[in-house]
N, C-alpha and C. Protein backbone atom coordinates (compact mmCIF):
# COMPACT_ATOMS: atom_id res chain seq x y z
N UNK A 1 7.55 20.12 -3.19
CA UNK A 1 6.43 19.77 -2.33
C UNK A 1 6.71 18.37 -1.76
N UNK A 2 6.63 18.46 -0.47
CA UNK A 2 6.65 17.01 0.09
C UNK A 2 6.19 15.73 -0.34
N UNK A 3 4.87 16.10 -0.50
CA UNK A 3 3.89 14.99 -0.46
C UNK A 3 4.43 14.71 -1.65
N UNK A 4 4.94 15.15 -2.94
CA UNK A 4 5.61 14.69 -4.23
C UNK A 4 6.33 13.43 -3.57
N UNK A 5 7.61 14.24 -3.37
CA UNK A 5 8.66 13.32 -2.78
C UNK A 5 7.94 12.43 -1.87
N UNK A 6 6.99 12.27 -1.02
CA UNK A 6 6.76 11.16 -0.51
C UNK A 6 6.38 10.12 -1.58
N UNK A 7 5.81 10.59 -2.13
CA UNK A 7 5.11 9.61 -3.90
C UNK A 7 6.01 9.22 -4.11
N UNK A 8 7.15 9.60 -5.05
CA UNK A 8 8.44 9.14 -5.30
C UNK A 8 9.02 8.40 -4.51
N UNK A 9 9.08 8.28 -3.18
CA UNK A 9 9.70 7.01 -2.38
C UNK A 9 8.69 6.01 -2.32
N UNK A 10 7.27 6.69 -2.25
CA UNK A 10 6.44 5.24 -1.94
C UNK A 10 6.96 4.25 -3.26
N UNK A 11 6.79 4.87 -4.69
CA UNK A 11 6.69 4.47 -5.87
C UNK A 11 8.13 3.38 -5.82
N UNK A 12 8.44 4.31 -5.35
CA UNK A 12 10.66 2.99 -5.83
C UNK A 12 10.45 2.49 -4.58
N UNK A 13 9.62 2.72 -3.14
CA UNK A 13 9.39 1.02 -2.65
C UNK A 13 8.70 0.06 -3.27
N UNK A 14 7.53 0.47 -3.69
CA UNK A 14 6.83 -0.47 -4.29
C UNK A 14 7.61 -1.21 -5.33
N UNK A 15 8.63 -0.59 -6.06
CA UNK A 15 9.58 -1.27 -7.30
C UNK A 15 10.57 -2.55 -6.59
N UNK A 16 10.90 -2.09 -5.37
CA UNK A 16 11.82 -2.89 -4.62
C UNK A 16 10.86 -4.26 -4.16
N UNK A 17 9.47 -3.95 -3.67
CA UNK A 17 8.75 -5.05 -3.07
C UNK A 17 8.45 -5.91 -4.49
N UNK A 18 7.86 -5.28 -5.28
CA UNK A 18 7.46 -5.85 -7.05
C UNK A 18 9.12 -7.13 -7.16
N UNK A 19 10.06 -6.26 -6.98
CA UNK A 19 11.21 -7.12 -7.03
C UNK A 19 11.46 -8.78 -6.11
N UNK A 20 11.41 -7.96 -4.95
CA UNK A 20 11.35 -8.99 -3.86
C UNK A 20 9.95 -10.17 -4.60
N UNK A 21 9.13 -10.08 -5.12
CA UNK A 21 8.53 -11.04 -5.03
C UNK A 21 8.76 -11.97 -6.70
N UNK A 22 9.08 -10.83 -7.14
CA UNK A 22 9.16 -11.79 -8.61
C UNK A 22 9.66 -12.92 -8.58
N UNK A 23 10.39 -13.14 -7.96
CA UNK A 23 11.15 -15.15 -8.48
C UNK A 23 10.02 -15.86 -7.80
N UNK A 24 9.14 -15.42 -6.92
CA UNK A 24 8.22 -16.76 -5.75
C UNK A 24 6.80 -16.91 -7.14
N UNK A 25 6.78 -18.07 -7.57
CA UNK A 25 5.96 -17.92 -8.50
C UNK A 25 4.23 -18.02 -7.66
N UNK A 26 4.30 -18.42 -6.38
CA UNK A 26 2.95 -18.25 -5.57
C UNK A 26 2.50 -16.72 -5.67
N UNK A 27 3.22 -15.86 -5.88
CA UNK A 27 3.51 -14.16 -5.56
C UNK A 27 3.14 -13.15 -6.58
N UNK A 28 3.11 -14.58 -8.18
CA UNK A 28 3.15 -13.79 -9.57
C UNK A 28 2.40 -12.51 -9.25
N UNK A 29 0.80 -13.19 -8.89
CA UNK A 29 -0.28 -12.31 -9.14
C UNK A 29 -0.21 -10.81 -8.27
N UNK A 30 0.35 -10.88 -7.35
CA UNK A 30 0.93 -10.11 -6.12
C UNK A 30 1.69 -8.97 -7.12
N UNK A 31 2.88 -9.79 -7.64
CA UNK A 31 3.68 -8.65 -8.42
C UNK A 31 3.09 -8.10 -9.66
N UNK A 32 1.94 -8.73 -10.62
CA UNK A 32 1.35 -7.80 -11.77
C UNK A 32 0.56 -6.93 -10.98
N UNK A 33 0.11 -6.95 -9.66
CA UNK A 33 -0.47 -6.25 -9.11
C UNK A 33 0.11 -4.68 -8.80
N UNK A 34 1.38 -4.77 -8.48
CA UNK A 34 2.18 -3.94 -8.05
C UNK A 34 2.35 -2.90 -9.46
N UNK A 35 2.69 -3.88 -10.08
CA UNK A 35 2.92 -3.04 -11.31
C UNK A 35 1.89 -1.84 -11.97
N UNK A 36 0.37 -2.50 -11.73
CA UNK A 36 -0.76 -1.61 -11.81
C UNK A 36 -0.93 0.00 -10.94
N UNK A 37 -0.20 -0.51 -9.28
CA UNK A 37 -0.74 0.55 -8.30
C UNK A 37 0.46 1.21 -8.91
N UNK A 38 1.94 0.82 -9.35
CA UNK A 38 3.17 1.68 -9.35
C UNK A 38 2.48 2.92 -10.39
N UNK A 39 1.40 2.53 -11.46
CA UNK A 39 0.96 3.22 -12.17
C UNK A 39 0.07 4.14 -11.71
N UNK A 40 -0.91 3.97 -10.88
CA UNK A 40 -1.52 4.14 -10.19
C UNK A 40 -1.22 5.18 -9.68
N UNK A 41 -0.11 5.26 -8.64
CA UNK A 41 0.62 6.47 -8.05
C UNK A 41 1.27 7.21 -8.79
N UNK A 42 1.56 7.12 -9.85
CA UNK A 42 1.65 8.14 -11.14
C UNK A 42 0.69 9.29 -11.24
N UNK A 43 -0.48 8.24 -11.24
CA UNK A 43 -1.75 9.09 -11.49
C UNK A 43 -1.83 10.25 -10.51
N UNK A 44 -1.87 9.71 -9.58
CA UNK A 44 -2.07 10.70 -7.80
C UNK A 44 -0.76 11.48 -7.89
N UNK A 45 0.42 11.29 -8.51
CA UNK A 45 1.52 12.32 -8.53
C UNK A 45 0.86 13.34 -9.43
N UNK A 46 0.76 13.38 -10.55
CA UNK A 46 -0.41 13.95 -11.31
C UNK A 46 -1.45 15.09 -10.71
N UNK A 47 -2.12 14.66 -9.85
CA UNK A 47 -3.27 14.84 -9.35
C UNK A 47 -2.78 16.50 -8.15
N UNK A 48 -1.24 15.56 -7.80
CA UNK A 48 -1.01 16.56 -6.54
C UNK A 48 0.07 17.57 -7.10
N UNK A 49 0.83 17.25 -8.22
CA UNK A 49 1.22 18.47 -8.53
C UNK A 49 0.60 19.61 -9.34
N UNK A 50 -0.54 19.05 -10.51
CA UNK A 50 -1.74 19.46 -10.69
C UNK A 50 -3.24 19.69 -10.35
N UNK A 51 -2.99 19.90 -8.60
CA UNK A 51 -4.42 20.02 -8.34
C UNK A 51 -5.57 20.96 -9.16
N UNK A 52 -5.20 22.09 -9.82
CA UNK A 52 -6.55 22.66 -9.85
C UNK A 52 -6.70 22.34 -11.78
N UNK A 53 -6.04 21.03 -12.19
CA UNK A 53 -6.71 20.47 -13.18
C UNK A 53 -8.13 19.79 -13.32
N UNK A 54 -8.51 20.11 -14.13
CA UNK A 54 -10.31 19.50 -13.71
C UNK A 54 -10.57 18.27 -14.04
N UNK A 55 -9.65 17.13 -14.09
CA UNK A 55 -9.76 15.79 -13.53
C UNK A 55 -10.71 15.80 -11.91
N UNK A 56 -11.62 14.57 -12.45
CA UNK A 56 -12.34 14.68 -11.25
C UNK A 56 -11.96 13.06 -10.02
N UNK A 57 -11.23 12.59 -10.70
CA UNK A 57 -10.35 11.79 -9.87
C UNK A 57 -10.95 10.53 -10.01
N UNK A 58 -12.28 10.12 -11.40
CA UNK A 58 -12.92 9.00 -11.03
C UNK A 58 -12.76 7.91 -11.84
N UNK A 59 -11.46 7.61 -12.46
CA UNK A 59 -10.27 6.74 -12.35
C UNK A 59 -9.23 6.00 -10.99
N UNK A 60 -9.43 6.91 -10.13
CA UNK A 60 -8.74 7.08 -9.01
C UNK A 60 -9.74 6.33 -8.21
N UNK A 61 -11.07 6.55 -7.84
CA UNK A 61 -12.17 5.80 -7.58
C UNK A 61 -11.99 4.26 -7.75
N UNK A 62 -11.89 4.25 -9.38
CA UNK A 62 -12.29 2.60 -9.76
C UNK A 62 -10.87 1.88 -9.03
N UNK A 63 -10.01 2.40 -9.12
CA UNK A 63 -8.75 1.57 -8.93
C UNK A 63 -8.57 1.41 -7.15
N UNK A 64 -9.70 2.34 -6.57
CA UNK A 64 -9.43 2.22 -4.86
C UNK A 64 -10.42 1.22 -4.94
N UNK A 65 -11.20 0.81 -5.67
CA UNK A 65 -12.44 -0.05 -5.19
C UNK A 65 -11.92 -1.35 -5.91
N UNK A 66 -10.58 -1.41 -6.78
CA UNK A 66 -10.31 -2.62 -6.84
C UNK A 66 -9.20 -3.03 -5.74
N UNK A 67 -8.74 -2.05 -5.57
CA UNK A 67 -8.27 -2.30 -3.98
C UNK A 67 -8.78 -3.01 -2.66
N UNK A 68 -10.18 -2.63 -2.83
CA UNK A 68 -11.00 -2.92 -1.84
C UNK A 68 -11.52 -4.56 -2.13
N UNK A 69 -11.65 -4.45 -3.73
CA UNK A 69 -12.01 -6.06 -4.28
C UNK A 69 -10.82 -6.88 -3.59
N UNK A 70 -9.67 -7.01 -3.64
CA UNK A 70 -8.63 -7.36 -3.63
C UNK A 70 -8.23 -7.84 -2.02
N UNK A 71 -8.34 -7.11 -1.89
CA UNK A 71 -8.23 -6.93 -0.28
C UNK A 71 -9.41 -7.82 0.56
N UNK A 72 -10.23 -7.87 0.49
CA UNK A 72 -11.71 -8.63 0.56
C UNK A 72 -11.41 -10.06 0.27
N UNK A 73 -10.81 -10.66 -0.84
CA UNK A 73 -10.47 -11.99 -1.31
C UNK A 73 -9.23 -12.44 -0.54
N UNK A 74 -8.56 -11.89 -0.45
CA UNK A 74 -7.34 -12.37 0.26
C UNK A 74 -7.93 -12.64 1.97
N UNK A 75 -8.71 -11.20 2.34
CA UNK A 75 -8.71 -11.67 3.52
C UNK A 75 -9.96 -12.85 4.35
N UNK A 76 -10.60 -13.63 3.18
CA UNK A 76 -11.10 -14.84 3.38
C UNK A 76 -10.48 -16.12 3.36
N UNK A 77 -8.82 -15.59 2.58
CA UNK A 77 -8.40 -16.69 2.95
C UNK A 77 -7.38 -16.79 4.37
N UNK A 78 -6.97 -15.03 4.68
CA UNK A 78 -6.07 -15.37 5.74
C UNK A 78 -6.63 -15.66 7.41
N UNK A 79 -6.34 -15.78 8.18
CA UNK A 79 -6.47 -16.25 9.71
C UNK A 79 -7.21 -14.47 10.16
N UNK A 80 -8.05 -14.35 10.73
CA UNK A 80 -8.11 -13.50 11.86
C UNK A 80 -7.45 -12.89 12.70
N UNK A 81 -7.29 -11.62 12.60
CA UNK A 81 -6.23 -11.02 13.29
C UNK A 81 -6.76 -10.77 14.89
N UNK A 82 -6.12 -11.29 15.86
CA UNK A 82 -6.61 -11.63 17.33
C UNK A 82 -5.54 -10.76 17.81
N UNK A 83 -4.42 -10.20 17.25
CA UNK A 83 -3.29 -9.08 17.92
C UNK A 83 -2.73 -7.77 16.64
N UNK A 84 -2.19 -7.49 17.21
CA UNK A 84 -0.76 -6.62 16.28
C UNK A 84 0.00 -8.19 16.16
N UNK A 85 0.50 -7.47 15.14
CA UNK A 85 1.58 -8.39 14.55
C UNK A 85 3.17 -7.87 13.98
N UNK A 86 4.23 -8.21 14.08
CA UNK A 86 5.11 -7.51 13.67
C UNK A 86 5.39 -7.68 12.45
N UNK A 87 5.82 -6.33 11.92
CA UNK A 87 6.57 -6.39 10.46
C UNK A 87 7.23 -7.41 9.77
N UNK A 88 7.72 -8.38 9.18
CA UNK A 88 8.10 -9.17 8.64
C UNK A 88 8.23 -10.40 7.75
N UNK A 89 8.67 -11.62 8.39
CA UNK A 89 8.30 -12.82 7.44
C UNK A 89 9.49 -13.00 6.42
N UNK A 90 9.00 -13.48 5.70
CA UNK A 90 9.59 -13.67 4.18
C UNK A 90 9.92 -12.24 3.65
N UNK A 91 11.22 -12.47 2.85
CA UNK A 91 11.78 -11.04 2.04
C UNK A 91 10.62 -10.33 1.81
N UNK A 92 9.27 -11.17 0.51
CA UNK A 92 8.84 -10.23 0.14
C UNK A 92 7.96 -9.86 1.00
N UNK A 93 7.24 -10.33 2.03
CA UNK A 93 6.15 -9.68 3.15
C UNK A 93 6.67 -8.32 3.49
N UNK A 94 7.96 -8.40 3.44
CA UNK A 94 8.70 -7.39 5.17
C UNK A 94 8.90 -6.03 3.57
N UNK A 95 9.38 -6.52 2.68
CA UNK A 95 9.16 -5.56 1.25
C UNK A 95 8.17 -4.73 1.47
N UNK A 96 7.03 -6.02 1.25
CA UNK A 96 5.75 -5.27 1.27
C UNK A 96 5.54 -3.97 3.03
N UNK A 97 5.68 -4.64 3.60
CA UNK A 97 5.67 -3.97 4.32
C UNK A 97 6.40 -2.13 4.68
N UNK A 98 7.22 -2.55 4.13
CA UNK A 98 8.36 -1.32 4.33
C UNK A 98 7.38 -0.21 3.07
N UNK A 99 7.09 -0.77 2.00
CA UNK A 99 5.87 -0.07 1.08
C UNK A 99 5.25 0.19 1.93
N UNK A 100 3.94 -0.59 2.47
CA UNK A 100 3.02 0.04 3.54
C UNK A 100 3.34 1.60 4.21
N UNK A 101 4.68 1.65 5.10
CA UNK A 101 4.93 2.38 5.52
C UNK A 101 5.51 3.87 4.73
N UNK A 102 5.80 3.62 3.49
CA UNK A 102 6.15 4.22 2.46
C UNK A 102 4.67 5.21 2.19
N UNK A 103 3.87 4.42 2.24
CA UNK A 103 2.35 4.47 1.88
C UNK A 103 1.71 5.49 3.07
N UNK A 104 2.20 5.17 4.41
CA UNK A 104 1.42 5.95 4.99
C UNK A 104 1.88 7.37 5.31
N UNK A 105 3.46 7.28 4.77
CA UNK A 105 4.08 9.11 4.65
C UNK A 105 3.65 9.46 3.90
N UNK A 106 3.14 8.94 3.01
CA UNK A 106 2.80 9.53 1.68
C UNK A 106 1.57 10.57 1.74
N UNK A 107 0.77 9.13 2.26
CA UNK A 107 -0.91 10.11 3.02
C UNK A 107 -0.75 11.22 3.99
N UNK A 108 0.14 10.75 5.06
CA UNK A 108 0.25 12.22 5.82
C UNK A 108 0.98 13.92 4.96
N UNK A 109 1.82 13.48 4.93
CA UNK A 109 2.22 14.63 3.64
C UNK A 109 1.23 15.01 2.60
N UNK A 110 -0.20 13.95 1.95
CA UNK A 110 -0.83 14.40 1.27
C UNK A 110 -1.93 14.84 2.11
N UNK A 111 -1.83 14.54 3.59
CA UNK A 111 -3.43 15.42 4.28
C UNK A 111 -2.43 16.54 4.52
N UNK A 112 -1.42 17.07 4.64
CA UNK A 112 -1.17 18.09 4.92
C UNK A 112 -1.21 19.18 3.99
N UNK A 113 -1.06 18.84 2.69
CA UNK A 113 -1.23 19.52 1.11
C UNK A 113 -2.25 19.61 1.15
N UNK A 114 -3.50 18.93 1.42
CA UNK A 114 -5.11 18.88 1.47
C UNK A 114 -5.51 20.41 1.90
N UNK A 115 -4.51 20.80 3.47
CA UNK A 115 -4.67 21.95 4.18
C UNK A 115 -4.68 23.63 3.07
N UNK A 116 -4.07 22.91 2.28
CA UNK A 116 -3.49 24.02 1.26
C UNK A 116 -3.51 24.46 -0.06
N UNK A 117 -4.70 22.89 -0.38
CA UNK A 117 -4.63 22.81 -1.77
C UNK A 117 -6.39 22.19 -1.78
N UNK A 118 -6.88 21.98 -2.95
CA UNK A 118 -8.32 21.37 -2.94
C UNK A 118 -7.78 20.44 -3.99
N UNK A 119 -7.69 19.03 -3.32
CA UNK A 119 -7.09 17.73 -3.75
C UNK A 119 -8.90 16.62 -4.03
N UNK A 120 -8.48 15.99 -5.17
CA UNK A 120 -10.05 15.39 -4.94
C UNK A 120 -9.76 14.03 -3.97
N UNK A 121 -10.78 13.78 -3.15
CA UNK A 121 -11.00 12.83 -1.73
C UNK A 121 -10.45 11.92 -2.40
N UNK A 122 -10.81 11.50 -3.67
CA UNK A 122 -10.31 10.21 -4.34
C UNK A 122 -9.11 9.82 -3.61
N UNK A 123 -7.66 10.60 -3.84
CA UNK A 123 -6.23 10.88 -3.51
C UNK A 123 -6.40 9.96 -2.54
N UNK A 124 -6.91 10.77 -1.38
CA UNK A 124 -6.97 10.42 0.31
C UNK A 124 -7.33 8.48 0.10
N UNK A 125 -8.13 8.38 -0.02
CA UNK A 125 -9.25 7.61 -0.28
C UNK A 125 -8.43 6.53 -0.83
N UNK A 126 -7.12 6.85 -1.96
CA UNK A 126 -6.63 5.67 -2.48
C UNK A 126 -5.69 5.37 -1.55
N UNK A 127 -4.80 6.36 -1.17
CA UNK A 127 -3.95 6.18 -0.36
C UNK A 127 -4.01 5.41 0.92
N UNK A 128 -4.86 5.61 1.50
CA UNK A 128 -5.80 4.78 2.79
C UNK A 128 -5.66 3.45 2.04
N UNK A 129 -6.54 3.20 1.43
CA UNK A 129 -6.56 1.89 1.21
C UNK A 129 -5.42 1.01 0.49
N UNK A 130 -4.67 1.98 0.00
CA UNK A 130 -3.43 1.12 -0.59
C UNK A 130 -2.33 0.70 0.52
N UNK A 131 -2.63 1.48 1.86
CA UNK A 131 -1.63 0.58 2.73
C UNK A 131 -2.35 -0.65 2.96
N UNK A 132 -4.09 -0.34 3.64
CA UNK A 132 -4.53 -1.63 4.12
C UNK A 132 -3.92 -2.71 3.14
N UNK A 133 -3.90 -2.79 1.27
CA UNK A 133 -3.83 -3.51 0.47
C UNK A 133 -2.59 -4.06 1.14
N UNK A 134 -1.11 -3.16 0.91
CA UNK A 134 -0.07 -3.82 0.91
C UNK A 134 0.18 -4.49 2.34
N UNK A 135 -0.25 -4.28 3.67
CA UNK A 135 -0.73 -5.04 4.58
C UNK A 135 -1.03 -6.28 4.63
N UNK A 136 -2.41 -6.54 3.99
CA UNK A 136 -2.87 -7.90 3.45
C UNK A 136 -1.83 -8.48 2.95
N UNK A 137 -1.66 -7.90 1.75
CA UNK A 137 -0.48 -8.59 0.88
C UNK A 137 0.80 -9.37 1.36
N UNK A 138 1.21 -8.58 2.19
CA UNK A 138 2.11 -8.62 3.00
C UNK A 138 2.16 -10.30 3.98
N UNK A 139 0.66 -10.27 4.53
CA UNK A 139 0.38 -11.34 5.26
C UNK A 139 0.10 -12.78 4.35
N UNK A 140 -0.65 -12.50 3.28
CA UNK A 140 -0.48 -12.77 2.07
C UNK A 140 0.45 -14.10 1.60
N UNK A 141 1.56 -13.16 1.59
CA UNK A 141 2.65 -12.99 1.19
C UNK A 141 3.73 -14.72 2.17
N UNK A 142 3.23 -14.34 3.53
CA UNK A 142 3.60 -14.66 4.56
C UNK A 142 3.11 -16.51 4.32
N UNK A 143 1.72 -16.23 4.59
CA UNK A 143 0.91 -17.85 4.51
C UNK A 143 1.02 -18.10 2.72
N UNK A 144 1.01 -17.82 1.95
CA UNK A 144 0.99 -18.53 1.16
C UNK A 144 3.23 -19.02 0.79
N UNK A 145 3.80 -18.78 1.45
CA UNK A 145 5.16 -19.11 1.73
C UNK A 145 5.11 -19.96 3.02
N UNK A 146 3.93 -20.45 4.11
CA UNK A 146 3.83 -21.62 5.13
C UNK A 146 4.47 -20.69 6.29
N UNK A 147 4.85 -18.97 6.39
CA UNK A 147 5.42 -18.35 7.65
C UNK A 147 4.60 -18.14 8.21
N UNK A 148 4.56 -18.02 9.68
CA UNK A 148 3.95 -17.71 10.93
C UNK A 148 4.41 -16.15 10.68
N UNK A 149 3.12 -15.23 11.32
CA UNK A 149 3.15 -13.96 11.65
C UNK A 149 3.96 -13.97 13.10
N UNK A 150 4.20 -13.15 13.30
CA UNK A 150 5.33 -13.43 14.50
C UNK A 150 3.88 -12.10 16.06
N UNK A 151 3.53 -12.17 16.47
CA UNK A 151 2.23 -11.71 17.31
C UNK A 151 3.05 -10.54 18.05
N UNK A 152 2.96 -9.57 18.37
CA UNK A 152 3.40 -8.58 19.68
C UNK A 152 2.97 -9.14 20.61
N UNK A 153 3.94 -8.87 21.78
CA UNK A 153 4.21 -9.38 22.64
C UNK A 153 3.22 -8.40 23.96
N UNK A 154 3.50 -7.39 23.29
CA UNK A 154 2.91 -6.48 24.65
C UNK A 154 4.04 -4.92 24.82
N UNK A 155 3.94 -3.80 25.67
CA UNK A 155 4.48 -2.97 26.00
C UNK A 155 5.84 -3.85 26.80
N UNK A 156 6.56 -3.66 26.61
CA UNK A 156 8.10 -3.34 27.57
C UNK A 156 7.32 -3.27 29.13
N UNK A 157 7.55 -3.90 30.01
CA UNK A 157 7.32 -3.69 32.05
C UNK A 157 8.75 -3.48 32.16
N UNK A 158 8.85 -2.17 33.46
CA UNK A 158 9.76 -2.14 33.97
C UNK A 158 9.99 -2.34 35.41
């Protein structure tokens, strides 16, 4: 099943970004963090190769709403986003980032299993918000290392 294998890559990005940040000791909290969701997506691997186990997913709940805690604090301390911004920064931002994107195959492959399977919303629900997380993080990641987000520029004119 796809959406497995998408889990499995999100999971060993997230191991690679967890990596990327370990030596920045500004980042600690960033990386015990990682270590929680890597668990986390365990759970939701769980969930999707055992859908019609009668887990009702509300473990899966608490850990999207500390997502949401998380996400909320950081973004009082970062700048306002006035554009797109491109991928990057510092090793571990652009880490994080490449997770993000890890994150959002993951969800599409799991709305497509949704089509086929009765998955609890939780799944959806974490997944969503665990990119916004690694996003933040990401930016995060960026200002508390003194980098400028680098802004899009605009479409290509020909």
């Amino acid at each position: 099943m796809s959406a497995c294998g998408a889990l499995d890559e999100l999971n060993c990005s997230l191991g690679v970004a967890r990596a990327a940040l370990s030596n920045d000791p500004k980042l600690k909290s960033v990386a015990r963090a990682l270590v929680r969701i890597q668990a986390d997506c365990f759970s939701v691997g769980h969930l999707l190769a055992a859908p019609r186990n009668p887990c009702n997913g509300d473990a899966l709940r608490a850990a999207t709403a500390k997502l949401e805690c998380e996400i909320d604090a950081w973004d009082k301390e970062l700048p306002p986003l006035k554009t797109f911004i491109l991928p990057g920064g510092s090793a571990a931002a652009a880490a994080l980032h490449v997770a993000r994107a890890a994150t959002r195959r993951a969800e599409r492959q799991t709305v497509a299993l949704s089509a086929v399977e009765n998955l609890p919303e939780s799944v959806l629900a974490y997944l969503n918000r665990l990119s916004s997380w690694l996003f933040t993080a990401a930016r995060r990641a960026n200002q508390l290392n003194a980098l400028a987000e680098t802004p899009w520029k605009g479409p290509i004119s020909r």
